[in-house]
ModelCIF file with pLDDT and N, C-alpha, C, O atoms, coordinates in Angstrom:
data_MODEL
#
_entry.id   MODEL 
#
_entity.id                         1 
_entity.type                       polymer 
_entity.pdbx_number_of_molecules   1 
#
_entity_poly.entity_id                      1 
_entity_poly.type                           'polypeptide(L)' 
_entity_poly.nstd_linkage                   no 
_entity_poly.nstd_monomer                   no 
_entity_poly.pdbx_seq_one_letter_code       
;(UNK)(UNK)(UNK)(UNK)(UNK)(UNK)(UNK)(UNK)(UNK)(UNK)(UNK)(UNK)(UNK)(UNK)(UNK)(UNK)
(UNK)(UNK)(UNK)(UNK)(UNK)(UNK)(UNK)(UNK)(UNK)(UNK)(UNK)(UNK)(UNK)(UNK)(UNK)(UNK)
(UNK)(UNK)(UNK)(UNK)(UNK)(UNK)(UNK)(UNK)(UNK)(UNK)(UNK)(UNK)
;
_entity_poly.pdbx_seq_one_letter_code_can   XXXXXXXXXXXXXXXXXXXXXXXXXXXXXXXXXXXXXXXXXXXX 
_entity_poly.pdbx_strand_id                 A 
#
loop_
_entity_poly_seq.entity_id 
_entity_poly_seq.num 
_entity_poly_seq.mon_id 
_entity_poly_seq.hetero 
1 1  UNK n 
1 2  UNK n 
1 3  UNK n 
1 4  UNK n 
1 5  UNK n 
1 6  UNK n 
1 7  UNK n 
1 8  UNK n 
1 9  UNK n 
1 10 UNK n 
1 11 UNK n 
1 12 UNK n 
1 13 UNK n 
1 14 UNK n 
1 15 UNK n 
1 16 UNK n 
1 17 UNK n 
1 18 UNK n 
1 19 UNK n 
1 20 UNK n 
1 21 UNK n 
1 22 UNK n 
1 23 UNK n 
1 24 UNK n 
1 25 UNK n 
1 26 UNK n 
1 27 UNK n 
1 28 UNK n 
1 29 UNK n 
1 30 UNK n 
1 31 UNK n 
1 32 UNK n 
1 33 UNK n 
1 34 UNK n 
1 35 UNK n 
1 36 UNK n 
1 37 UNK n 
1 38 UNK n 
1 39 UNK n 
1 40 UNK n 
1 41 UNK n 
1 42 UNK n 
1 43 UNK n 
1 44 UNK n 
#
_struct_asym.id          A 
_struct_asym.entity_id   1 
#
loop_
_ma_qa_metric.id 
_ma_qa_metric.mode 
_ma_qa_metric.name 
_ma_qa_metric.software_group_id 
_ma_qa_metric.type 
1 global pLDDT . pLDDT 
2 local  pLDDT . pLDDT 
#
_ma_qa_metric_global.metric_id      1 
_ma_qa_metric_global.metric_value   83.43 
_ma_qa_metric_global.model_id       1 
_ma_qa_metric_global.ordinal_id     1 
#
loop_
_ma_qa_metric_local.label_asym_id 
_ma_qa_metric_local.label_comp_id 
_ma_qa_metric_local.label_seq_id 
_ma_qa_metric_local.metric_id 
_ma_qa_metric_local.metric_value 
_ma_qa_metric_local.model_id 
_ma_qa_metric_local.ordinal_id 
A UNK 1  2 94.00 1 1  
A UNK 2  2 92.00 1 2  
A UNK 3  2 88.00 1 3  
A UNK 4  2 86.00 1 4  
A UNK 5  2 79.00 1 5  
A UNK 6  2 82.00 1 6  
A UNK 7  2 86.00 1 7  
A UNK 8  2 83.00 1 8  
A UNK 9  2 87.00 1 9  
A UNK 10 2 90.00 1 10 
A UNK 11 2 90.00 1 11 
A UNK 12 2 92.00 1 12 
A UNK 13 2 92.00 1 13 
A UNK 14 2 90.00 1 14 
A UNK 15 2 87.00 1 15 
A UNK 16 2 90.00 1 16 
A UNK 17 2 91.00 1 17 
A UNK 18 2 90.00 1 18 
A UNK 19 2 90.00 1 19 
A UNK 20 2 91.00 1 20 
A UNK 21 2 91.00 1 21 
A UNK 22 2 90.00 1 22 
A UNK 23 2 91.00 1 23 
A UNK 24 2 90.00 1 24 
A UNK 25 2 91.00 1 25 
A UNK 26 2 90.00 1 26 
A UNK 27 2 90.00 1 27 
A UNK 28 2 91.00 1 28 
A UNK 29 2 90.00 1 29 
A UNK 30 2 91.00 1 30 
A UNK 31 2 80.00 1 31 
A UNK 32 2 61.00 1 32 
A UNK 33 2 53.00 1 33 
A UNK 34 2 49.00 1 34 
A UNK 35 2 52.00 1 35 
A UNK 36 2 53.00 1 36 
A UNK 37 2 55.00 1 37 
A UNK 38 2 64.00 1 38 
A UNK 39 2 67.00 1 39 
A UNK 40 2 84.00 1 40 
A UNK 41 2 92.00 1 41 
A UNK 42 2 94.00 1 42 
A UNK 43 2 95.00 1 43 
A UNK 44 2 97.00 1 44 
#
loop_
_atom_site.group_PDB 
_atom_site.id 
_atom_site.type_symbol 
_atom_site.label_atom_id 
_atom_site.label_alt_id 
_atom_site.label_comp_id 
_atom_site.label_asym_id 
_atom_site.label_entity_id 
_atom_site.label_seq_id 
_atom_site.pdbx_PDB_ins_code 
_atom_site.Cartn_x 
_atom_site.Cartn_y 
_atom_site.Cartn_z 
_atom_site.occupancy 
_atom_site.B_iso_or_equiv 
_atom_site.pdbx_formal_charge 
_atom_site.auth_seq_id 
_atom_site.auth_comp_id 
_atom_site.auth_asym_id 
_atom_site.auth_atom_id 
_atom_site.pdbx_PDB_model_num 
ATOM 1   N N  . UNK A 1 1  ? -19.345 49.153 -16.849 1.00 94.00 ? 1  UNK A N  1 
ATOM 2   C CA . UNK A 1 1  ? -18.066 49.257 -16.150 1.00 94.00 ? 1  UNK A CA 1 
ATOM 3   C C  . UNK A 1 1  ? -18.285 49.588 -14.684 1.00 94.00 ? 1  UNK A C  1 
ATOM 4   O O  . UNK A 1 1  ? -19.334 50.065 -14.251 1.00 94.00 ? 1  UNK A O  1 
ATOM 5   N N  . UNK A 1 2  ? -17.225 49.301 -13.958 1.00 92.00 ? 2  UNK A N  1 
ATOM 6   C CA . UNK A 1 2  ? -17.134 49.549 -12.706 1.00 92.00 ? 2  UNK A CA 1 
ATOM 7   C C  . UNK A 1 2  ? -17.373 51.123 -12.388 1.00 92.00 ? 2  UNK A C  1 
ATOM 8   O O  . UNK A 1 2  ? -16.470 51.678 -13.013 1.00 92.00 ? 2  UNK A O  1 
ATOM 9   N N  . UNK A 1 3  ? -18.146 52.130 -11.722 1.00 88.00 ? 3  UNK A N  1 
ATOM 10  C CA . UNK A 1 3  ? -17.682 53.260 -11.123 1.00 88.00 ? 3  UNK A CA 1 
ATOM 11  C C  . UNK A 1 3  ? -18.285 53.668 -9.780  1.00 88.00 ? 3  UNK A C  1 
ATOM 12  O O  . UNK A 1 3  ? -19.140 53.197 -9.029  1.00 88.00 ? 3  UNK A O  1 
ATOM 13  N N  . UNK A 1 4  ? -17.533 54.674 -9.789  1.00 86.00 ? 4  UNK A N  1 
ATOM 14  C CA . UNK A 1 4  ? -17.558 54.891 -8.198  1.00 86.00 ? 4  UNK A CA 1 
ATOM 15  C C  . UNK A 1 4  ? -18.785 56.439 -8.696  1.00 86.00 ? 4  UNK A C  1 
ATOM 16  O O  . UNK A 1 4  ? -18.498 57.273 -9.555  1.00 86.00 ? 4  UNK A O  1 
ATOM 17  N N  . UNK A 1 5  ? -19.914 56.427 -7.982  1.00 79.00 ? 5  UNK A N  1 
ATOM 18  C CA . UNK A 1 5  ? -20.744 57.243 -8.366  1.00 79.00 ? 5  UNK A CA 1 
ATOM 19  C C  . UNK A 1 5  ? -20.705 58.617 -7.923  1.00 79.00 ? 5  UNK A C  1 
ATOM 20  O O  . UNK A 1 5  ? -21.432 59.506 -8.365  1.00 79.00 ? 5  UNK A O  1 
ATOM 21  N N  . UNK A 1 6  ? -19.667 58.774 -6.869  1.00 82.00 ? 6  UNK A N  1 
ATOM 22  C CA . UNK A 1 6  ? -19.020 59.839 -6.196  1.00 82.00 ? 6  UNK A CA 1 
ATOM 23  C C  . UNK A 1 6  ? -17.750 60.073 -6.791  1.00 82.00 ? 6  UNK A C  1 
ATOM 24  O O  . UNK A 1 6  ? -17.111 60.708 -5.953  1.00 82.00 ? 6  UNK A O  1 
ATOM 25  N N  . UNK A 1 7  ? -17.091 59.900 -7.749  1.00 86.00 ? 7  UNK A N  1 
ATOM 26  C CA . UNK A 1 7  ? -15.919 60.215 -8.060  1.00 86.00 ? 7  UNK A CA 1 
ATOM 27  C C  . UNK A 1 7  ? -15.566 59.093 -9.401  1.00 86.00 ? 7  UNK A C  1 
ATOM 28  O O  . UNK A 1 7  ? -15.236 57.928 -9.178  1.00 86.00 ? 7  UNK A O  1 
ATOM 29  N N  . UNK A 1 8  ? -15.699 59.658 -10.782 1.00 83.00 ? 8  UNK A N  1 
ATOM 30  C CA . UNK A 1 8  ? -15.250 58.952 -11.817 1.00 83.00 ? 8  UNK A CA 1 
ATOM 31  C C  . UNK A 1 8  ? -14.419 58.570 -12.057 1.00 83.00 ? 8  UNK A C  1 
ATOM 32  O O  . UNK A 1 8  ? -14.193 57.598 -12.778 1.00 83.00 ? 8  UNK A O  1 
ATOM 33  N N  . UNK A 1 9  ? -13.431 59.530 -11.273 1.00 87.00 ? 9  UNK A N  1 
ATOM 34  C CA . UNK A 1 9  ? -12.323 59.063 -11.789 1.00 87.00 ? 9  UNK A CA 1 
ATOM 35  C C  . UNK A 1 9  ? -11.296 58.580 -10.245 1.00 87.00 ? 9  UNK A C  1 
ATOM 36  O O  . UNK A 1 9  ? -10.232 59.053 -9.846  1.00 87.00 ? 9  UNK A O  1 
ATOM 37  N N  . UNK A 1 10 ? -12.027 57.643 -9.763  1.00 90.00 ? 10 UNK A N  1 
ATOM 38  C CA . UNK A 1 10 ? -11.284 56.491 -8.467  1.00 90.00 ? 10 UNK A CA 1 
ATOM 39  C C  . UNK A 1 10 ? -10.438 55.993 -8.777  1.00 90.00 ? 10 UNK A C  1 
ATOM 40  O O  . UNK A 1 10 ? -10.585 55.658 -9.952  1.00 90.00 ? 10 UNK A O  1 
ATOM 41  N N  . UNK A 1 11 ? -9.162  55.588 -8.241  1.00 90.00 ? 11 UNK A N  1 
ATOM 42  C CA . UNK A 1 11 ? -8.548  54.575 -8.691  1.00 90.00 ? 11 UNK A CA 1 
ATOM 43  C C  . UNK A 1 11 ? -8.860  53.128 -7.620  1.00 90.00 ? 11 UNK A C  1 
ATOM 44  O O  . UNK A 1 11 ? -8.417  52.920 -6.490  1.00 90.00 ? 11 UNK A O  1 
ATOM 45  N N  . UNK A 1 12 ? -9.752  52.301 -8.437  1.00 92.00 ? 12 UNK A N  1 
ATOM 46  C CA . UNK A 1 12 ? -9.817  51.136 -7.560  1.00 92.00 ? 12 UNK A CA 1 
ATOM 47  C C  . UNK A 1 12 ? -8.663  50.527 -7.351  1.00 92.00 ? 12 UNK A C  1 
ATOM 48  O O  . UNK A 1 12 ? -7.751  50.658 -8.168  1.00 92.00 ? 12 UNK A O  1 
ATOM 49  N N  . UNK A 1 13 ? -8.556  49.952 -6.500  1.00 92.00 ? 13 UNK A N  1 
ATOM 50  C CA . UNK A 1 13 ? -8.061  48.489 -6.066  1.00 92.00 ? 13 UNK A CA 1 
ATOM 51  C C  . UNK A 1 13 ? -8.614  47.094 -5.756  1.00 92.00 ? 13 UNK A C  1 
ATOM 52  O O  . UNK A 1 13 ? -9.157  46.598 -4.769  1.00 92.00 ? 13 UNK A O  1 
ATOM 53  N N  . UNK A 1 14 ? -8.245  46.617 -7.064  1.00 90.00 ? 14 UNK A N  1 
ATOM 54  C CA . UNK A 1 14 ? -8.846  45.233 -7.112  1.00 90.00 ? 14 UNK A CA 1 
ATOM 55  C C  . UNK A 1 14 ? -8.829  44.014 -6.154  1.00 90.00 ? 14 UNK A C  1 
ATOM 56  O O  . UNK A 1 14 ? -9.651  43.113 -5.981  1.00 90.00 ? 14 UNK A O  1 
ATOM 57  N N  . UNK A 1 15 ? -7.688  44.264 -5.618  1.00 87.00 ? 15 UNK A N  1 
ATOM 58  C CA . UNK A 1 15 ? -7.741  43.498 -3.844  1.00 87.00 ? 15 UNK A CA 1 
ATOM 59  C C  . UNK A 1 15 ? -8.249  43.920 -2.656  1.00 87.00 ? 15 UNK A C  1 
ATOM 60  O O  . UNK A 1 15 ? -8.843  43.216 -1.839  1.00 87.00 ? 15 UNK A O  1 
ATOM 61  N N  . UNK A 1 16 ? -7.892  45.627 -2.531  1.00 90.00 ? 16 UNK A N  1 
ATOM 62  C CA . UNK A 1 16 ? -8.516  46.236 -1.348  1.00 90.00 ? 16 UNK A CA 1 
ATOM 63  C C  . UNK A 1 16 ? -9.912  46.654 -1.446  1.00 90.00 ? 16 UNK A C  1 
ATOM 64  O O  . UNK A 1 16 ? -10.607 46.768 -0.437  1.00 90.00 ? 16 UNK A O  1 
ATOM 65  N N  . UNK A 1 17 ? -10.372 46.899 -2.687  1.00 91.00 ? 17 UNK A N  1 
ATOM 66  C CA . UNK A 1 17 ? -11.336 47.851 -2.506  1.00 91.00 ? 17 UNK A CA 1 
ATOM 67  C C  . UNK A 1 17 ? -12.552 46.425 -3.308  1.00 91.00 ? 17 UNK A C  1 
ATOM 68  O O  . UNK A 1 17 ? -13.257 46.816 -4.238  1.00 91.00 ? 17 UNK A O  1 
ATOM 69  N N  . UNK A 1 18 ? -12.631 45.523 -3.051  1.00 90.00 ? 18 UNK A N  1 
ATOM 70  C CA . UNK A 1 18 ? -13.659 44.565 -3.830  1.00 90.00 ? 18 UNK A CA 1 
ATOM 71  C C  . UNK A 1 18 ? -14.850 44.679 -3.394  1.00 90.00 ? 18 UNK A C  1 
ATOM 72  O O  . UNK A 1 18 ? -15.725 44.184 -4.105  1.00 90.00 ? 18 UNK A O  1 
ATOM 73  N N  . UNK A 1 19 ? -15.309 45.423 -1.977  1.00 90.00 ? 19 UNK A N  1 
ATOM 74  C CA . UNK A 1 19 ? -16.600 45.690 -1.634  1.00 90.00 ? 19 UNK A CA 1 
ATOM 75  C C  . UNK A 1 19 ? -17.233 46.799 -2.247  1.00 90.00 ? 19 UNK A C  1 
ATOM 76  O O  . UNK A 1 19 ? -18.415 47.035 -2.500  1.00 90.00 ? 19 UNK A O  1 
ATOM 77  N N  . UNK A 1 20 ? -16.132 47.454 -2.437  1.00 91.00 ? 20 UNK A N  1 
ATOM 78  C CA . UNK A 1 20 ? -16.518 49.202 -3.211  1.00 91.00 ? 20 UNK A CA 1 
ATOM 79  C C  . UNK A 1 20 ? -16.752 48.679 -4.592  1.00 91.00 ? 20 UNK A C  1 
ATOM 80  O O  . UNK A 1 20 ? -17.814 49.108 -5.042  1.00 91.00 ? 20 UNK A O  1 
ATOM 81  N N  . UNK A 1 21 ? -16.113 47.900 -5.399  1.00 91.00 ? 21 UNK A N  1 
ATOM 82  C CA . UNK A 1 21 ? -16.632 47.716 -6.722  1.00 91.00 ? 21 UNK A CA 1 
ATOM 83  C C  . UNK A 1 21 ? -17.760 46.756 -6.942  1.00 91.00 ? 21 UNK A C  1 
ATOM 84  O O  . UNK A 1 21 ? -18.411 46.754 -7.987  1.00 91.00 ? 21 UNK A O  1 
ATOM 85  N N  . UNK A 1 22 ? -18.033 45.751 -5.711  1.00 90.00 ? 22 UNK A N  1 
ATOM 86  C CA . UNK A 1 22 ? -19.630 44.927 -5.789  1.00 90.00 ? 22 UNK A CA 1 
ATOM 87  C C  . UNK A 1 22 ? -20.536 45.999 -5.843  1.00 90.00 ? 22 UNK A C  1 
ATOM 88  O O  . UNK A 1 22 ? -21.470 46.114 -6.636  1.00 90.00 ? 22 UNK A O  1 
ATOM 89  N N  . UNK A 1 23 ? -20.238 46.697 -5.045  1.00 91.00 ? 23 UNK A N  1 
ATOM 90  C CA . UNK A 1 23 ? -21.061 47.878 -4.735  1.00 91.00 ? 23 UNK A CA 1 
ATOM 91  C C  . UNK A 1 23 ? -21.241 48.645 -6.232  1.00 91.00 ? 23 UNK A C  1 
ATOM 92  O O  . UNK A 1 23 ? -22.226 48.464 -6.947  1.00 91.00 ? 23 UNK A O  1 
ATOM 93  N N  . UNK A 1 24 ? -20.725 49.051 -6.388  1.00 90.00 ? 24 UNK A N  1 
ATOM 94  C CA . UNK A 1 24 ? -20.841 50.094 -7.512  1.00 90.00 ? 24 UNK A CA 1 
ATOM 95  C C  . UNK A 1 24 ? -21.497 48.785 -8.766  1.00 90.00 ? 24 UNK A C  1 
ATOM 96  O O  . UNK A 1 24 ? -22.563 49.105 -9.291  1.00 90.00 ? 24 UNK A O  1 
ATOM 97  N N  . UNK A 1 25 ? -21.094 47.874 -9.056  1.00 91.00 ? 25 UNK A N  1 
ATOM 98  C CA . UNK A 1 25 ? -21.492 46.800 -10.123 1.00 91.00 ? 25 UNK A CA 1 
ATOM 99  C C  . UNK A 1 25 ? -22.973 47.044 -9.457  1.00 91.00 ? 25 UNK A C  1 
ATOM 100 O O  . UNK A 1 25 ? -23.688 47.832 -10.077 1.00 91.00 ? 25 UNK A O  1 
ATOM 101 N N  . UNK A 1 26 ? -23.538 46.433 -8.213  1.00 90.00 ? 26 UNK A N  1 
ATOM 102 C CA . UNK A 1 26 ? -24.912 46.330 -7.859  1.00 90.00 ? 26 UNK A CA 1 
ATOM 103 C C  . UNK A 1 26 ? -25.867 47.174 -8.711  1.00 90.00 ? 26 UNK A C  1 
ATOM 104 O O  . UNK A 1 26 ? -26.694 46.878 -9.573  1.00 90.00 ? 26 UNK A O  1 
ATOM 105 N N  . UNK A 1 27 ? -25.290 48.822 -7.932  1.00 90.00 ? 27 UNK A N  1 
ATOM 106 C CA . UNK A 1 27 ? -26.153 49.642 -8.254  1.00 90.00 ? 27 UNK A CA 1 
ATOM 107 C C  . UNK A 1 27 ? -26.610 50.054 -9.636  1.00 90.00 ? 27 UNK A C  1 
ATOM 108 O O  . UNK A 1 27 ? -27.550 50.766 -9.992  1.00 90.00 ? 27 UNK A O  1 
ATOM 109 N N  . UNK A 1 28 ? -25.443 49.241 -10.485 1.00 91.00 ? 28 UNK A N  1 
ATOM 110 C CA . UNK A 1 28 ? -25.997 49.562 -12.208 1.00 91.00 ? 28 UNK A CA 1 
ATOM 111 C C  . UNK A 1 28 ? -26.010 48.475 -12.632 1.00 91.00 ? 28 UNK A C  1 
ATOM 112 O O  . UNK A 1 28 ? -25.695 48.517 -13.822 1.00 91.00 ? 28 UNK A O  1 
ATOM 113 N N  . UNK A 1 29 ? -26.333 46.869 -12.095 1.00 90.00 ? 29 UNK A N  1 
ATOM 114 C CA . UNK A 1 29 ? -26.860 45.679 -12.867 1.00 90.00 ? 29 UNK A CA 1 
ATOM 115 C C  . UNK A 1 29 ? -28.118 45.755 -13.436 1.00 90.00 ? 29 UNK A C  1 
ATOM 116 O O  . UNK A 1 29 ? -28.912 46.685 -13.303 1.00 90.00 ? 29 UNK A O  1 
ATOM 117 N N  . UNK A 1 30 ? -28.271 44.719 -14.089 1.00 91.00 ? 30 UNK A N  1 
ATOM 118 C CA . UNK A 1 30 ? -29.463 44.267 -14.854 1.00 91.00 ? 30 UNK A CA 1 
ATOM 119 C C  . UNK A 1 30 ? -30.648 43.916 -13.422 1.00 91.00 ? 30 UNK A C  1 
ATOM 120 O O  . UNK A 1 30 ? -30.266 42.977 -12.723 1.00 91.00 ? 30 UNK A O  1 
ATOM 121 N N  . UNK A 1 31 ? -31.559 44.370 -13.119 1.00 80.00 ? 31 UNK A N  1 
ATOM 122 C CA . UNK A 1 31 ? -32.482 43.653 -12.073 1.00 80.00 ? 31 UNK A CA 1 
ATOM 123 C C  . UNK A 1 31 ? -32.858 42.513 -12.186 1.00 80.00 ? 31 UNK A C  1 
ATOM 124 O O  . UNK A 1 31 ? -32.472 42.095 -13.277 1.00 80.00 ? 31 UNK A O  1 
ATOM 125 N N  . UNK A 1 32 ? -33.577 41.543 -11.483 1.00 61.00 ? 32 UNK A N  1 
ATOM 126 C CA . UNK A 1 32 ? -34.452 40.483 -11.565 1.00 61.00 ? 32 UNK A CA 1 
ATOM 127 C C  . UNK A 1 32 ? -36.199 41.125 -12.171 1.00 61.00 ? 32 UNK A C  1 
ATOM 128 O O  . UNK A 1 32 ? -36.746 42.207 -11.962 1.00 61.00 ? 32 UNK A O  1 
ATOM 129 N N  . UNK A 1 33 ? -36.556 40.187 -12.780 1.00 53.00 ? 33 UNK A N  1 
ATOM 130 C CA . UNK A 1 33 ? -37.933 40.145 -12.780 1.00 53.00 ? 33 UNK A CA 1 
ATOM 131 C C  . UNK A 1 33 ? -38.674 39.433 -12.023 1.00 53.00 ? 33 UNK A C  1 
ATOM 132 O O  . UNK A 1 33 ? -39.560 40.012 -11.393 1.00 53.00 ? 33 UNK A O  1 
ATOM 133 N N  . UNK A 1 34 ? -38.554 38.402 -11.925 1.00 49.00 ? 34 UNK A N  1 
ATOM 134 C CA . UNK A 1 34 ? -38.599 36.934 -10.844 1.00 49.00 ? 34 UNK A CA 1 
ATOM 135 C C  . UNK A 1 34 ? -38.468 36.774 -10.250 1.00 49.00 ? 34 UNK A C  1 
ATOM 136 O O  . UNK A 1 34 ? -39.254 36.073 -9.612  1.00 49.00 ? 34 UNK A O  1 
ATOM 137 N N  . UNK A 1 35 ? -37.091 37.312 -9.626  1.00 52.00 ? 35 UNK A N  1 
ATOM 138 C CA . UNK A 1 35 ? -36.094 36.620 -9.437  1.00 52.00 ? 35 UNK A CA 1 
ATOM 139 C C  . UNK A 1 35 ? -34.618 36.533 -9.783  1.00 52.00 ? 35 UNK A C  1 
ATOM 140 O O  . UNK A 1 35 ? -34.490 36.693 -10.997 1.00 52.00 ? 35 UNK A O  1 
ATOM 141 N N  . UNK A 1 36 ? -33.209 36.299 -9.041  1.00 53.00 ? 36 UNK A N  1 
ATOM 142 C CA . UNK A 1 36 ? -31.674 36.283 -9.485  1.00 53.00 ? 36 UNK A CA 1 
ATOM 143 C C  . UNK A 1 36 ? -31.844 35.674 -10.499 1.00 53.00 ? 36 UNK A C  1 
ATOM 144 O O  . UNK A 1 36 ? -30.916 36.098 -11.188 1.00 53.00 ? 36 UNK A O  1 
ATOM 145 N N  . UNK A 1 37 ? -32.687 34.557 -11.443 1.00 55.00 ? 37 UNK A N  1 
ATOM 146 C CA . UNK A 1 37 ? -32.404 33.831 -12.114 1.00 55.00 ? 37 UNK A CA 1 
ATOM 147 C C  . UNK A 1 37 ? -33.186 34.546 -13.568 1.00 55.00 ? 37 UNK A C  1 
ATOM 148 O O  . UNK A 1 37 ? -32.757 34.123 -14.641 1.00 55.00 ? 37 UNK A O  1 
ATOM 149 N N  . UNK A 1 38 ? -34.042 35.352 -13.603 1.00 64.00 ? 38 UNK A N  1 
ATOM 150 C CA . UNK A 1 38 ? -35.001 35.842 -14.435 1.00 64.00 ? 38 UNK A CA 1 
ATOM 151 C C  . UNK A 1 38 ? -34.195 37.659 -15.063 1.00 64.00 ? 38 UNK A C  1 
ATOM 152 O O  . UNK A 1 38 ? -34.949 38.625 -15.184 1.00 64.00 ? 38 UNK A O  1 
ATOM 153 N N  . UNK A 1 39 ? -32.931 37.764 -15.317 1.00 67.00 ? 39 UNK A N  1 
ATOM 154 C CA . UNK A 1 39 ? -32.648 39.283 -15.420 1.00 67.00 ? 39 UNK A CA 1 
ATOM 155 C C  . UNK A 1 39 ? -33.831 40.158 -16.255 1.00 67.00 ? 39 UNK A C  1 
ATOM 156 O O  . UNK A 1 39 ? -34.736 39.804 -17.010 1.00 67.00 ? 39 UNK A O  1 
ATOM 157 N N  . UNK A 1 40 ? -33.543 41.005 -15.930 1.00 84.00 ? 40 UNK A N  1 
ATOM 158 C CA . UNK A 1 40 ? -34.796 41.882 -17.058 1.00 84.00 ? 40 UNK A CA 1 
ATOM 159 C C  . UNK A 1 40 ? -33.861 42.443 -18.425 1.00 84.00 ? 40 UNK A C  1 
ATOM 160 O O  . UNK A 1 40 ? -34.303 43.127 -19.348 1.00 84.00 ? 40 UNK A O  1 
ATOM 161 N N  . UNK A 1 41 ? -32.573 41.989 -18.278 1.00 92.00 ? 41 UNK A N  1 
ATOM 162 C CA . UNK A 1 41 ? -31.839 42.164 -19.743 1.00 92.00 ? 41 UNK A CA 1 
ATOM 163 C C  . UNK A 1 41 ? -30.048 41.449 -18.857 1.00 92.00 ? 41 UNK A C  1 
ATOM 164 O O  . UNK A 1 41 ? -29.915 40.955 -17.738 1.00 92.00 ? 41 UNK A O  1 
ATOM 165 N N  . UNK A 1 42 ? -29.038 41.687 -19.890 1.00 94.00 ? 42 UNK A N  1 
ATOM 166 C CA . UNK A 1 42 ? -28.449 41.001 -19.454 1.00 94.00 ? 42 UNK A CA 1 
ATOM 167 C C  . UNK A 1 42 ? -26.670 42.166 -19.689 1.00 94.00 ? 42 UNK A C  1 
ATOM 168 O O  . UNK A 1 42 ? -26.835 43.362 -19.931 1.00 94.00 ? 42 UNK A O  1 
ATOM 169 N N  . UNK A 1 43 ? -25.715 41.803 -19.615 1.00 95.00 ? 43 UNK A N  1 
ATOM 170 C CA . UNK A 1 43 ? -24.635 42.989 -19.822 1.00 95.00 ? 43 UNK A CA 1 
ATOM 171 C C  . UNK A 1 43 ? -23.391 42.186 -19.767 1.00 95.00 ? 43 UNK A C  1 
ATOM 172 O O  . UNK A 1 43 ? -23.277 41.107 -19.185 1.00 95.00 ? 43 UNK A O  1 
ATOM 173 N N  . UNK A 1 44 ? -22.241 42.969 -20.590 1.00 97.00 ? 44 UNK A N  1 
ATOM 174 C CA . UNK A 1 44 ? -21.264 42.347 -20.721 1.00 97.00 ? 44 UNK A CA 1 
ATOM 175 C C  . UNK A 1 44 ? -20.559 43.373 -19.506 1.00 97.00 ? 44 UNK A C  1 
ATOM 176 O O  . UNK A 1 44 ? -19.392 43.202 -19.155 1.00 97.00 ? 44 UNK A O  1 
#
């Protein structure tokens, strides 16, 4: 899920705030091994 690692309980905004939630998605994706195309696991 989306969170804000400074504050759990954020209320995003899905129009204003879409850099703050790439952001937060980034920092807890699946990495590359390879590479963008190679994940090292994968997530719903």
């Amino acid at each position: 899920r989306f969170v804000d690692p400074l504050d759990d309980f954020r209320l995003f905004d899905a129009v204003a705030d879409q850099r703050a939630l790439v952001e937060a998605y980034t920092r807890l994706a699946p990495r590359g091994l390879g590479g963008p195309g190679e994940p090292a696991g994968q997530c719903v």
